[in-house]
C-alpha atoms as a PDB file:
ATOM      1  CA  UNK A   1      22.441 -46.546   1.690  1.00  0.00           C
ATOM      2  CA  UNK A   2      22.457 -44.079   4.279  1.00  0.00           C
ATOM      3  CA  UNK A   3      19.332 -42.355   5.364  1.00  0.00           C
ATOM      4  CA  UNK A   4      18.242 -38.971   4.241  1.00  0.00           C
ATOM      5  CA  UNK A   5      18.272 -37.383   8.033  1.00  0.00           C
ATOM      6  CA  UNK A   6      22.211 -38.383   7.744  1.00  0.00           C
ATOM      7  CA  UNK A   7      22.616 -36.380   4.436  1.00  0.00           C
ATOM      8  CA  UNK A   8      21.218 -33.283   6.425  1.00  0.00           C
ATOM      9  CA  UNK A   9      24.041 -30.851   7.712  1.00  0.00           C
ATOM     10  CA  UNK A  10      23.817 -30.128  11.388  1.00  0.00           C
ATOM     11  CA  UNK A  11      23.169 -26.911  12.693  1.00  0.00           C
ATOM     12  CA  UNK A  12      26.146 -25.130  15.216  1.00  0.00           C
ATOM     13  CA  UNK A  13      23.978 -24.601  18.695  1.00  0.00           C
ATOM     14  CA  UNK A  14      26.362 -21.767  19.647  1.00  0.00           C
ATOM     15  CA  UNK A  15      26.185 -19.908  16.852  1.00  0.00           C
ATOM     16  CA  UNK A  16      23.601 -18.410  14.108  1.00  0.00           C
ATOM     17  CA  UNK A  17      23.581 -19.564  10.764  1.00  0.00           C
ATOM     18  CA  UNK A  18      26.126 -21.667  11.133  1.00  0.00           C
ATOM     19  CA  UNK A  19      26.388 -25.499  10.130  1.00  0.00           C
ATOM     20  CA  UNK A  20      28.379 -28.375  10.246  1.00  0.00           C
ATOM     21  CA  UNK A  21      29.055 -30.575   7.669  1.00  0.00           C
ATOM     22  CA  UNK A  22      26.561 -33.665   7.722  1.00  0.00           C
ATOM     23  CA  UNK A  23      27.565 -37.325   8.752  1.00  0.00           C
ATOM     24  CA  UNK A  24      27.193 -38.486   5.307  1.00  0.00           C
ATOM     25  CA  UNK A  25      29.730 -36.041   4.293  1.00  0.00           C
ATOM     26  CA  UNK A  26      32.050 -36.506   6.693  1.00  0.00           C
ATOM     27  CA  UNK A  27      32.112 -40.036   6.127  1.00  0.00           C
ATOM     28  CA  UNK A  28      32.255 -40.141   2.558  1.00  0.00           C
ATOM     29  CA  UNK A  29      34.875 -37.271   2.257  1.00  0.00           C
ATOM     30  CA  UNK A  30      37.235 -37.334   5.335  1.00  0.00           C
ATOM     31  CA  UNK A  31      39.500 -39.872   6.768  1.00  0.00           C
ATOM     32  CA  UNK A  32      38.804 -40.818  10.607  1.00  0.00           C
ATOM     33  CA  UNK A  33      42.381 -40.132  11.300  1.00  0.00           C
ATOM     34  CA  UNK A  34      45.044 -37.922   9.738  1.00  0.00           C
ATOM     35  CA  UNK A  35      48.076 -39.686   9.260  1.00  0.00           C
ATOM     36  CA  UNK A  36      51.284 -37.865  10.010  1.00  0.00           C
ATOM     37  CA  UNK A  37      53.644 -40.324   9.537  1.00  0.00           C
ATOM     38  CA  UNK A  38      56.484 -39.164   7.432  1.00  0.00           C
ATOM     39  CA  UNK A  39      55.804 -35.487   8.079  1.00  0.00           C
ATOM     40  CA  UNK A  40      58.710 -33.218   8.090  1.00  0.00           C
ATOM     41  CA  UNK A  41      58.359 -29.894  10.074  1.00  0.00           C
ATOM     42  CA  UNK A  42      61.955 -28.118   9.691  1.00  0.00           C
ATOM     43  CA  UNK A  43      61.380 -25.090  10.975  1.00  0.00           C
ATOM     44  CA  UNK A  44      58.915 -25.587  13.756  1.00  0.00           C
ATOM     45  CA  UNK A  45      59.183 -23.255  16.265  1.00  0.00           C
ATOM     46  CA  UNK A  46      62.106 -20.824  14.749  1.00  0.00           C
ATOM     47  CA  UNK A  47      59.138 -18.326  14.020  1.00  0.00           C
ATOM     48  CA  UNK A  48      61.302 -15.101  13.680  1.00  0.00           C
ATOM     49  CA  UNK A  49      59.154 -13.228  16.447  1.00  0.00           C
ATOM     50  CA  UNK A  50      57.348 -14.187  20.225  1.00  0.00           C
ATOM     51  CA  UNK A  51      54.343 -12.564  20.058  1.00  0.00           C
ATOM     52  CA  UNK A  52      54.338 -12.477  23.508  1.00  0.00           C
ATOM     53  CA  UNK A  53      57.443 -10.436  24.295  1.00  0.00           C
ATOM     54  CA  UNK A  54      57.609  -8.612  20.881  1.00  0.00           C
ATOM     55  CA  UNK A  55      54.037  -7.655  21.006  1.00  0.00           C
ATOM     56  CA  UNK A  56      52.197  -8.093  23.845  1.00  0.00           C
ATOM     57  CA  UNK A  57      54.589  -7.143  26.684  1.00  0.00           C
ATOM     58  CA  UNK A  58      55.608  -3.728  25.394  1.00  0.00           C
ATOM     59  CA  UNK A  59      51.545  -2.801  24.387  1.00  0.00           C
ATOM     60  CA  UNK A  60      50.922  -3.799  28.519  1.00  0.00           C
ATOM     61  CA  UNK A  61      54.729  -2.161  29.422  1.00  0.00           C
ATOM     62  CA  UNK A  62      53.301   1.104  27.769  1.00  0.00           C
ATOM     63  CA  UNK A  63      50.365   1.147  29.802  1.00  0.00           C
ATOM     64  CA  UNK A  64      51.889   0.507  33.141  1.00  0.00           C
ATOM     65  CA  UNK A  65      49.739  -2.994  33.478  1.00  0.00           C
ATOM     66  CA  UNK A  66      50.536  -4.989  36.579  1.00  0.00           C
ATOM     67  CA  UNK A  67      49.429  -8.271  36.690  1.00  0.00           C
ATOM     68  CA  UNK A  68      47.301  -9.221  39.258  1.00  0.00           C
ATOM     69  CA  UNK A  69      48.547 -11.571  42.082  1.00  0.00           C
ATOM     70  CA  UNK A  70      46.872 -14.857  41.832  1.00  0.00           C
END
């Protein structure tokens, strides 16, 4: 039996009110690993827009942003 401190969910230090599940939980409802195997992803990466260079680029374009040399 696991102790009661282990049944206690565990505060998030970065932010407020905010908790994670406790230890009992996790192990008593989630798997240590996901397993994958067999997954079939068909249309993985065919996403019909870039973000980047449908979004982004013309928003900094508009503004005249120049990137700064690194």
């Amino acid at each position: 039996m696991s102790s009661s401190s282990d049944r206690a969910p565990v505060r998030d230090q970065a932010e407020d009110d905010a908790w994670f599940p406790s230890p009992y939980s996790l192990s008593q409802y989630t798997s240590p690993k996901t397993d994958f195997n067999g997954a079939n992803y068909p249309n993985l990466g065919l996403f019909p827009i870039s973000v980047f260079t449908d979004i982004i680029w013309p928003l900094l374009s508009a503004v005249n942003y120049r990137a700064p040399i690194l």
